[in-house]
Protein backbone atom coordinates (compact mmCIF):
# COMPACT_ATOMS: atom_id res chain seq x y z
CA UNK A 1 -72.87 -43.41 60.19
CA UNK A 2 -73.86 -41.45 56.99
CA UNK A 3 -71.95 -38.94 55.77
CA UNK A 4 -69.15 -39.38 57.90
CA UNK A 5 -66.01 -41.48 56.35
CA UNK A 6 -64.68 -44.38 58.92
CA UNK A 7 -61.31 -42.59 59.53
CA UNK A 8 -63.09 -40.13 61.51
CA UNK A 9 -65.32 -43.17 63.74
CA UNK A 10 -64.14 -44.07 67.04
CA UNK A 11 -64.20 -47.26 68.90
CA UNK A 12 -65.33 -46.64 72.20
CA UNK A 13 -64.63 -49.09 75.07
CA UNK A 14 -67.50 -51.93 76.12
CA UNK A 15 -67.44 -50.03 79.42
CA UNK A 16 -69.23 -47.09 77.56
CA UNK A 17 -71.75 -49.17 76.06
CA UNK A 18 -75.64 -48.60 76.72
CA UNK A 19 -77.26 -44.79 77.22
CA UNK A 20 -74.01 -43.44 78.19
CA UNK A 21 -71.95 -44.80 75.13
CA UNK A 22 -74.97 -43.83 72.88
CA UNK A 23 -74.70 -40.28 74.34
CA UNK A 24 -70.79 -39.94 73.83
CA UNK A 25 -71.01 -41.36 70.23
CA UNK A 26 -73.81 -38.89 69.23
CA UNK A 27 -71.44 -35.72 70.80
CA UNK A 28 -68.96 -37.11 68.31
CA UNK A 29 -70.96 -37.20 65.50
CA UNK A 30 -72.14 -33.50 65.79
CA UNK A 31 -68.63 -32.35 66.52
CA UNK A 32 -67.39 -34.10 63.02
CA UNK A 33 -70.25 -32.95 61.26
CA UNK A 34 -69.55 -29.38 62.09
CA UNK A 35 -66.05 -29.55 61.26
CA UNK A 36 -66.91 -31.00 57.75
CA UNK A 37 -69.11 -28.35 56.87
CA UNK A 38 -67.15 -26.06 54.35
CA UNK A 39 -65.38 -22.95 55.67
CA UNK A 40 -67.64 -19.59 54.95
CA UNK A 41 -68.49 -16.94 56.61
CA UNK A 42 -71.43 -16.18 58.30
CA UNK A 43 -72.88 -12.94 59.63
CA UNK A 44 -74.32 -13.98 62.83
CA UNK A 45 -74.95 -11.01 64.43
CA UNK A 46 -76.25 -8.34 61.40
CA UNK A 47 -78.07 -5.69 62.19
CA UNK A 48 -81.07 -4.56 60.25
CA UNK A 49 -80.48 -4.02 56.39
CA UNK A 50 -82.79 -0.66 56.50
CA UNK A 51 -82.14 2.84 58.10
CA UNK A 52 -79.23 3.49 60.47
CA UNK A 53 -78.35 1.48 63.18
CA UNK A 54 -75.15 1.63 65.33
CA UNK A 55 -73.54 -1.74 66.01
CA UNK A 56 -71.00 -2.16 69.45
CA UNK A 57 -67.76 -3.91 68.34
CA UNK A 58 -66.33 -3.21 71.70
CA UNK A 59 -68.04 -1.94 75.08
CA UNK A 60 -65.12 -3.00 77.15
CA UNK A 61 -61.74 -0.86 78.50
CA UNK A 62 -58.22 -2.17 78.46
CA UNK A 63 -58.07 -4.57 81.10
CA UNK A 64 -57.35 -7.66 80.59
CA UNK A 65 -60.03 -9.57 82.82
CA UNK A 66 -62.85 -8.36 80.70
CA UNK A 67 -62.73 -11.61 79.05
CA UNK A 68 -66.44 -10.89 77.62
CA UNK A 69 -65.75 -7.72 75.90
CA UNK A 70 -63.46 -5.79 73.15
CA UNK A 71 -61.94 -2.40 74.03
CA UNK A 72 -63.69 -0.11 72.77
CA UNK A 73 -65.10 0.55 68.93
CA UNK A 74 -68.24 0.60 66.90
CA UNK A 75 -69.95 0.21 63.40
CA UNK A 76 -72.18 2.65 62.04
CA UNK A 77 -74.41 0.82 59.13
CA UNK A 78 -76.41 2.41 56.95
CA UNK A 79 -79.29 0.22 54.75
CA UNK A 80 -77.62 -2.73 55.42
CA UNK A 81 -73.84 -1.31 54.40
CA UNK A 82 -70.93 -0.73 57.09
CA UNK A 83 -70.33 3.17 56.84
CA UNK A 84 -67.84 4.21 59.49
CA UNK A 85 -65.83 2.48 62.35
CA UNK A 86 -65.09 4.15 65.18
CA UNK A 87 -61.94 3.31 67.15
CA UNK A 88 -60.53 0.20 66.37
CA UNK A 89 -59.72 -0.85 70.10
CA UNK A 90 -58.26 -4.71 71.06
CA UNK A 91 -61.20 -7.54 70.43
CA UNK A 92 -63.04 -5.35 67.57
CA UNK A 93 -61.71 -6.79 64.59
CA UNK A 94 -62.86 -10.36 65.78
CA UNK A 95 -66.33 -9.04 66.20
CA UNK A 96 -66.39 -7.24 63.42
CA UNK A 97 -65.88 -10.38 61.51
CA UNK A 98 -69.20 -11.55 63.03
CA UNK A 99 -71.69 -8.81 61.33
CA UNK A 100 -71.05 -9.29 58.29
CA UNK A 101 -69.62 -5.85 57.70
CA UNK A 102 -67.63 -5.85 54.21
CA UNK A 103 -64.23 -3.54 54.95
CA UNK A 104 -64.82 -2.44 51.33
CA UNK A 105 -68.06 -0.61 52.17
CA UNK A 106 -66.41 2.00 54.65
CA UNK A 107 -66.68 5.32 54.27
CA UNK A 108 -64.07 6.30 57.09
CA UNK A 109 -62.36 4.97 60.06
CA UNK A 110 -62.24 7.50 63.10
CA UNK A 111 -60.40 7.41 65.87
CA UNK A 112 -60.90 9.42 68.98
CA UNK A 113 -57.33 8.88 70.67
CA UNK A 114 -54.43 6.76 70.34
CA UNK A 115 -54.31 4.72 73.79
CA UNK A 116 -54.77 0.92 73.30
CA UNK A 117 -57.72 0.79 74.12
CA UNK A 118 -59.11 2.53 70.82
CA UNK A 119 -56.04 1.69 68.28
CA UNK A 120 -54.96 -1.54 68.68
CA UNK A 121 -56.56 -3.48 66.17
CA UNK A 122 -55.81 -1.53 63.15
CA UNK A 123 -53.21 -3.40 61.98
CA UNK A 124 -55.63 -6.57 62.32
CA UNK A 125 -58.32 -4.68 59.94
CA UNK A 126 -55.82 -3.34 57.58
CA UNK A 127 -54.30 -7.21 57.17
CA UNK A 128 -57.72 -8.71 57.15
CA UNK A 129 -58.63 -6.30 54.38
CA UNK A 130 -55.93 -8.06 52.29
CA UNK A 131 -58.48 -10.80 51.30
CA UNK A 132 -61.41 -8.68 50.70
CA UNK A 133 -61.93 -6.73 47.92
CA UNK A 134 -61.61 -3.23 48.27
CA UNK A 135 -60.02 -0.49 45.73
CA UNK A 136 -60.70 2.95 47.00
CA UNK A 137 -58.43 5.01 49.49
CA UNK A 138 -59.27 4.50 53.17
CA UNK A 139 -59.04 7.65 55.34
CA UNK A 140 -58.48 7.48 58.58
CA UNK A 141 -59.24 10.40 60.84
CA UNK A 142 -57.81 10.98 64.36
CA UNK A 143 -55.76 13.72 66.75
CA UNK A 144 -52.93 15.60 66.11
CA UNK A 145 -50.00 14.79 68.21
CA UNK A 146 -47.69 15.98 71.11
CA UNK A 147 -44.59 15.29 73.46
CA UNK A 148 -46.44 12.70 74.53
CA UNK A 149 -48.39 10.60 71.85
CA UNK A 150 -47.75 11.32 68.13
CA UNK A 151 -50.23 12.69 65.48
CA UNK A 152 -52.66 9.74 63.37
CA UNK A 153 -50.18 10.74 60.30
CA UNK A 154 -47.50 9.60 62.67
CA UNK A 155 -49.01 6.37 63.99
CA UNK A 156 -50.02 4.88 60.34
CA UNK A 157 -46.43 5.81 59.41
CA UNK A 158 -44.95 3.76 62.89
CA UNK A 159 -47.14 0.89 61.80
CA UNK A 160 -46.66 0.23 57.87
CA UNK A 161 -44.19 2.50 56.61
CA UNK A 162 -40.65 1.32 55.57
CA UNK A 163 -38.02 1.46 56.61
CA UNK A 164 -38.82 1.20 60.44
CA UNK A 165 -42.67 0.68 60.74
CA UNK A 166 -43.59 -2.36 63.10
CA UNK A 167 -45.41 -3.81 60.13
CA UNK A 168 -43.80 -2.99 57.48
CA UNK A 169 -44.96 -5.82 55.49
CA UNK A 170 -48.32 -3.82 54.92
CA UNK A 171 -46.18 -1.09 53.47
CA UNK A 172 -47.80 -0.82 50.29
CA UNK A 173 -51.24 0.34 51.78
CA UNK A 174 -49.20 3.36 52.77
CA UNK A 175 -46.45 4.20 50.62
CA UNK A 176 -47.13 5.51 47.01
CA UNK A 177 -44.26 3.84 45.10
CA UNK A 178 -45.56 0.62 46.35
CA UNK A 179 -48.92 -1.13 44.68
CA UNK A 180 -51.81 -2.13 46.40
CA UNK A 181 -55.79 -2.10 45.95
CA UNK A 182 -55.64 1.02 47.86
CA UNK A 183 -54.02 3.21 50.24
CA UNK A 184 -54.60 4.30 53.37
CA UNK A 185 -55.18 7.82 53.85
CA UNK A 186 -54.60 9.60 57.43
CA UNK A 187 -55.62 12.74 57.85
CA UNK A 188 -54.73 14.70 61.68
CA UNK A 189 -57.70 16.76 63.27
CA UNK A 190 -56.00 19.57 65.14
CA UNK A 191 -55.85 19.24 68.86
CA UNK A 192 -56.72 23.07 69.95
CA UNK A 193 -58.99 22.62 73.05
CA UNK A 194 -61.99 23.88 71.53
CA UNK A 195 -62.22 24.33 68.03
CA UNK A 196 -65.10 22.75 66.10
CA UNK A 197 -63.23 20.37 62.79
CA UNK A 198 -65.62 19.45 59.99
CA UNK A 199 -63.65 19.12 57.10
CA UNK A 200 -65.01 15.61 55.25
CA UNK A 201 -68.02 14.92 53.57
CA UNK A 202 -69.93 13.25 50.59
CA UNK A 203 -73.04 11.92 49.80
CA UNK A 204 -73.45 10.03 52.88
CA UNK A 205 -71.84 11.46 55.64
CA UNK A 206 -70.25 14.16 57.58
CA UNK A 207 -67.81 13.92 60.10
CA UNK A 208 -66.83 16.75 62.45
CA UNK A 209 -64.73 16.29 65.77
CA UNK A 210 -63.49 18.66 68.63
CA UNK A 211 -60.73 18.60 71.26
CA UNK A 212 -61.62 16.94 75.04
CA UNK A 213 -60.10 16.97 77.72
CA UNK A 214 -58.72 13.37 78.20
CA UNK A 215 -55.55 14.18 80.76
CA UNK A 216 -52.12 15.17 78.65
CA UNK A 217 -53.06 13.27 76.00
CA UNK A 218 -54.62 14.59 72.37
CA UNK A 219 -58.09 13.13 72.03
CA UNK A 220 -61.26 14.44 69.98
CA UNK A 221 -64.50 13.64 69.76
CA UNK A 222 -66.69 12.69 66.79
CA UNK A 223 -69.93 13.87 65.44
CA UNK A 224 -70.84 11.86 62.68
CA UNK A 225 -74.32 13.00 60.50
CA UNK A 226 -75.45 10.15 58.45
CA UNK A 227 -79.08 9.22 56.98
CA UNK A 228 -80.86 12.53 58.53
CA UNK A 229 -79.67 11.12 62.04
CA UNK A 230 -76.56 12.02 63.92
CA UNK A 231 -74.14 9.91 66.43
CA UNK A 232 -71.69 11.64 68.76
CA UNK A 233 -68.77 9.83 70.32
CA UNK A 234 -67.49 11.17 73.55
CA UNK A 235 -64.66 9.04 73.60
CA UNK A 236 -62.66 9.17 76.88
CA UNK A 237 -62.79 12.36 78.50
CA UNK A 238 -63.46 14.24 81.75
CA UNK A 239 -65.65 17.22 80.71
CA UNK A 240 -63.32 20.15 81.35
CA UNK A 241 -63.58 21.63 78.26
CA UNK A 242 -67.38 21.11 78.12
CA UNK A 243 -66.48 20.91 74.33
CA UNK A 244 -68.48 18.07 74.15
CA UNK A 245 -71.95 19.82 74.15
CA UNK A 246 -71.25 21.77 71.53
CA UNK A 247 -70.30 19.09 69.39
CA UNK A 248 -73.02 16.91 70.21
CA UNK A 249 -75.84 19.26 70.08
CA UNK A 250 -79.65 17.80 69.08
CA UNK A 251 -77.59 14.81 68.19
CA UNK A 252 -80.10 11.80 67.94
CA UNK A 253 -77.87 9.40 69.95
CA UNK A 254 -74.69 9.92 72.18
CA UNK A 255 -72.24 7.78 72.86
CA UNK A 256 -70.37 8.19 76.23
CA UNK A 257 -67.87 6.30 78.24
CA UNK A 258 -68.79 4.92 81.47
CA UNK A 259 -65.40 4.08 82.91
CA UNK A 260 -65.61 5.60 86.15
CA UNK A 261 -68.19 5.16 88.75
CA UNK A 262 -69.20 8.60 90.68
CA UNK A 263 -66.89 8.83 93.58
CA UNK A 264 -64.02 7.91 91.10
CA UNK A 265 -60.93 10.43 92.17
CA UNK A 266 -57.14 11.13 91.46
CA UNK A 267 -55.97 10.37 87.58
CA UNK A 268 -58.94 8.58 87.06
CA UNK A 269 -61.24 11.49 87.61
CA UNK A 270 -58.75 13.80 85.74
CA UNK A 271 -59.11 11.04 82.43
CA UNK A 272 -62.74 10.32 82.99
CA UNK A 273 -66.20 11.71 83.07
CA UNK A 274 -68.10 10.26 86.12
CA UNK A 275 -71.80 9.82 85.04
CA UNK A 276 -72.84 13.11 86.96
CA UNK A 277 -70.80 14.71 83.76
CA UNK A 278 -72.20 12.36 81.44
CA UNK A 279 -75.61 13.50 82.41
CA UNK A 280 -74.93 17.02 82.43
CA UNK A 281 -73.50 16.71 79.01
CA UNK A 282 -76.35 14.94 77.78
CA UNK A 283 -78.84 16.97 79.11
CA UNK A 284 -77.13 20.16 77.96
CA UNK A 285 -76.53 18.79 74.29
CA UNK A 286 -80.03 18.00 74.28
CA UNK A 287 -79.51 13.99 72.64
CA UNK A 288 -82.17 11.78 72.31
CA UNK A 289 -80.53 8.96 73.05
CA UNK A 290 -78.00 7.82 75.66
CA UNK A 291 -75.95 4.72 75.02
CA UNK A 292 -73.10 4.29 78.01
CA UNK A 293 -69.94 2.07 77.07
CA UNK A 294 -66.62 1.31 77.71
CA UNK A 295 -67.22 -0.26 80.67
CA UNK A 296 -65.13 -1.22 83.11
CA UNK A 297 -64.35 -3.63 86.24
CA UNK A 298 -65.35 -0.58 88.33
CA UNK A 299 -68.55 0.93 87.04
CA UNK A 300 -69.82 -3.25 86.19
CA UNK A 301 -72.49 -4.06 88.61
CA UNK A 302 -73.16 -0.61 89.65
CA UNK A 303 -75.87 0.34 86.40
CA UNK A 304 -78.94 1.25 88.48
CA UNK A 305 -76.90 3.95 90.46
CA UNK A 306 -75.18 5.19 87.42
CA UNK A 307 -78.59 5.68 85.87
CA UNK A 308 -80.03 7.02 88.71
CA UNK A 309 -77.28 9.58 88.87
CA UNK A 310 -77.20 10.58 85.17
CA UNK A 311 -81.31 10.91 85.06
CA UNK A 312 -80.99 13.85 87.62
CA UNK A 313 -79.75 15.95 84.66
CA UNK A 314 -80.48 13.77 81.82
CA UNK A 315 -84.20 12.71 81.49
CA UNK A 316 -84.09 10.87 78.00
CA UNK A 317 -83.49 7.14 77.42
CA UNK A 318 -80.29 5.77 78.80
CA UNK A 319 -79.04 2.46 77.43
CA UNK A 320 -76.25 0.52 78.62
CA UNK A 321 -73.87 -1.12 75.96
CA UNK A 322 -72.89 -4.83 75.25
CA UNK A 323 -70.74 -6.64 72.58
CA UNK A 324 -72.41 -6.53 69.24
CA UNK A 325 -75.51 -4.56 70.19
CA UNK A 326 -77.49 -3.08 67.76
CA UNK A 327 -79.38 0.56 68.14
CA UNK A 328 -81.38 1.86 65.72
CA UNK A 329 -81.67 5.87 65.47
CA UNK A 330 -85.71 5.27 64.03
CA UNK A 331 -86.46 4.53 67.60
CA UNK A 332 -84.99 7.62 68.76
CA UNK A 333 -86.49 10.10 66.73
């Protein structure tokens, strides 16, 4: 038994011996071999290092038996760098871990509305960030508030800030008299129904957002222009506004939730666009690309009639999303 010390060998009874004990000593070895190997990290599921490519964190919704898939989020790379990450919903931050993504590299993290679903794991990034090795600020972009959900400003100050935050531990990301590598910075995007927010930019990126219709509750979604391409995030919403096409125009790719199947009613409807919206809003917005996620126990098994439906308005390519997919916008173009 090379390489593996005698307090980790195990005696196994004469009734094993033969094939069957060979077989069961062999399944030991490889497991003890594996856990020897040094701790490190491994990217496992990269995507390429040139160009932009848009990596799924989470294609999943908020229930619970979706055992295969985050809530929802994404990763927009740029030549091989992790740019901007788009909700930050349950699951994400452990598949994040799996690209290969270095927190220090983001530009931004966006968020289109504070449900769950899209939110949840940003106190596991902002931790997990503790043992990396970034120094600039971190913005974070999402809605303004109301009697119902409070603004972004509001929700990083529930989360870290002293006295009363829920993790208050983290306070010195937030609060100024406190030291840290950095801070984060949230910034609210005004929830007015229709007007078009593009207020952050540098060499890499813009980011602009605008108000949908997503029941009582503020949400936005995001336009983000990166390496002559451009993503848009339709986060969840139900197409009243028809904001969405606006914001989205000529974009190379769009990313809409498919959480609903067509003869979805009641609050469901009134949250969520069924795909006869989606295509619409596709088709109208012109996008190259269609990439449906947030999928959900209801609209899972039913993709050929969801395509079928969308492709009476939309006739581009329509792509359904998994767990740490990659897409890259060169094949859109």
């Amino acid at each position: 038994m090379v390489g593996v010390s005698k307090e980790y060998c195990i005696e196994l009874p004469y009734t094993y011996a033969g094939s069957i004990g060979r077989f069961y000593i062999i399944q030991v070895l490889i497991l003890t071999a594996f856990l020897l190997v040094p701790s490190t990290v491994i990217a496992i599921n990269q995507c390429e290092s040139k160009g932009v490519q848009l990596q799924v964190l989470g294609s999943g919704g908020p229930e619970i038996l979706q055992v295969s898939r985050a809530s929802s989020s994404y990763l927009i790379w740029l030549d091989g760098r992790a740019r901007v990450l788009i909700d930050a919903g349950g699951g994400s931050a452990f598949n994040y871990s799996k690209t290969g993504a270095k927190f220090e590299d983001l530009d931004a993290i966006l968020l289109t509305h504070l449900h769950v679903d899209h939110s949840a794991d940003l106190p596991a990034y902002i931790k997990g960030s503790y043992f990396g090795h970034r120094e600039r600020d971190l913005p974070v972009f999402g809605p303004s508030g109301n009697q119902l959900m409070p603004s972004t400003s509001e929700f990083v100050t529930s989360l870290f800030s002293k006295p009363s935050g829920a993790f208050k531990y983290l306070s010195d990301f937030v609060d100024r008299a406190e030291s840290a590598a950095y801070k984060i910075r949230a910034y609210d995007v005004p929830f007015n129904n229709r007007t078009n927010w593009s207020e952050f930019e540098n060499d890499r990126i813009k980011l602009s957002a605008i108000s949908v219709h997503h029941g009582p509750l503020p949400a936005v979604a995001w336009r983000v222009d990166i390496g002559g391409y451009s993503i848009s995030f339709s986060g969840d919403m139900n197409g009243d506004y028809r904001s969405l096409e606006e914001l989205a125009l000529n974009s190379t790719m769009l990313v809409a939730n498919n959480a609903i199947p067509e003869s979805a009613k009641g609050v469901a409807r009134f949250l969520h666009m069924p795909p006869s919206v989606i295509g619409m809003a596709a088709s109208n917005a012109k996008v190259k690309q269609l990439v449906l996620s947030h999928r959900m126990q209801r609209t899972l098994g039913h993709e050929e009639q969801t395509k079928r439906i969308i492709q009476h308005k939309f006739k581009g390519s329509v792509r359904f999303a998994n767990d740490l997919d990659c897409f890259n916008l060169h094949q859109s173009k």
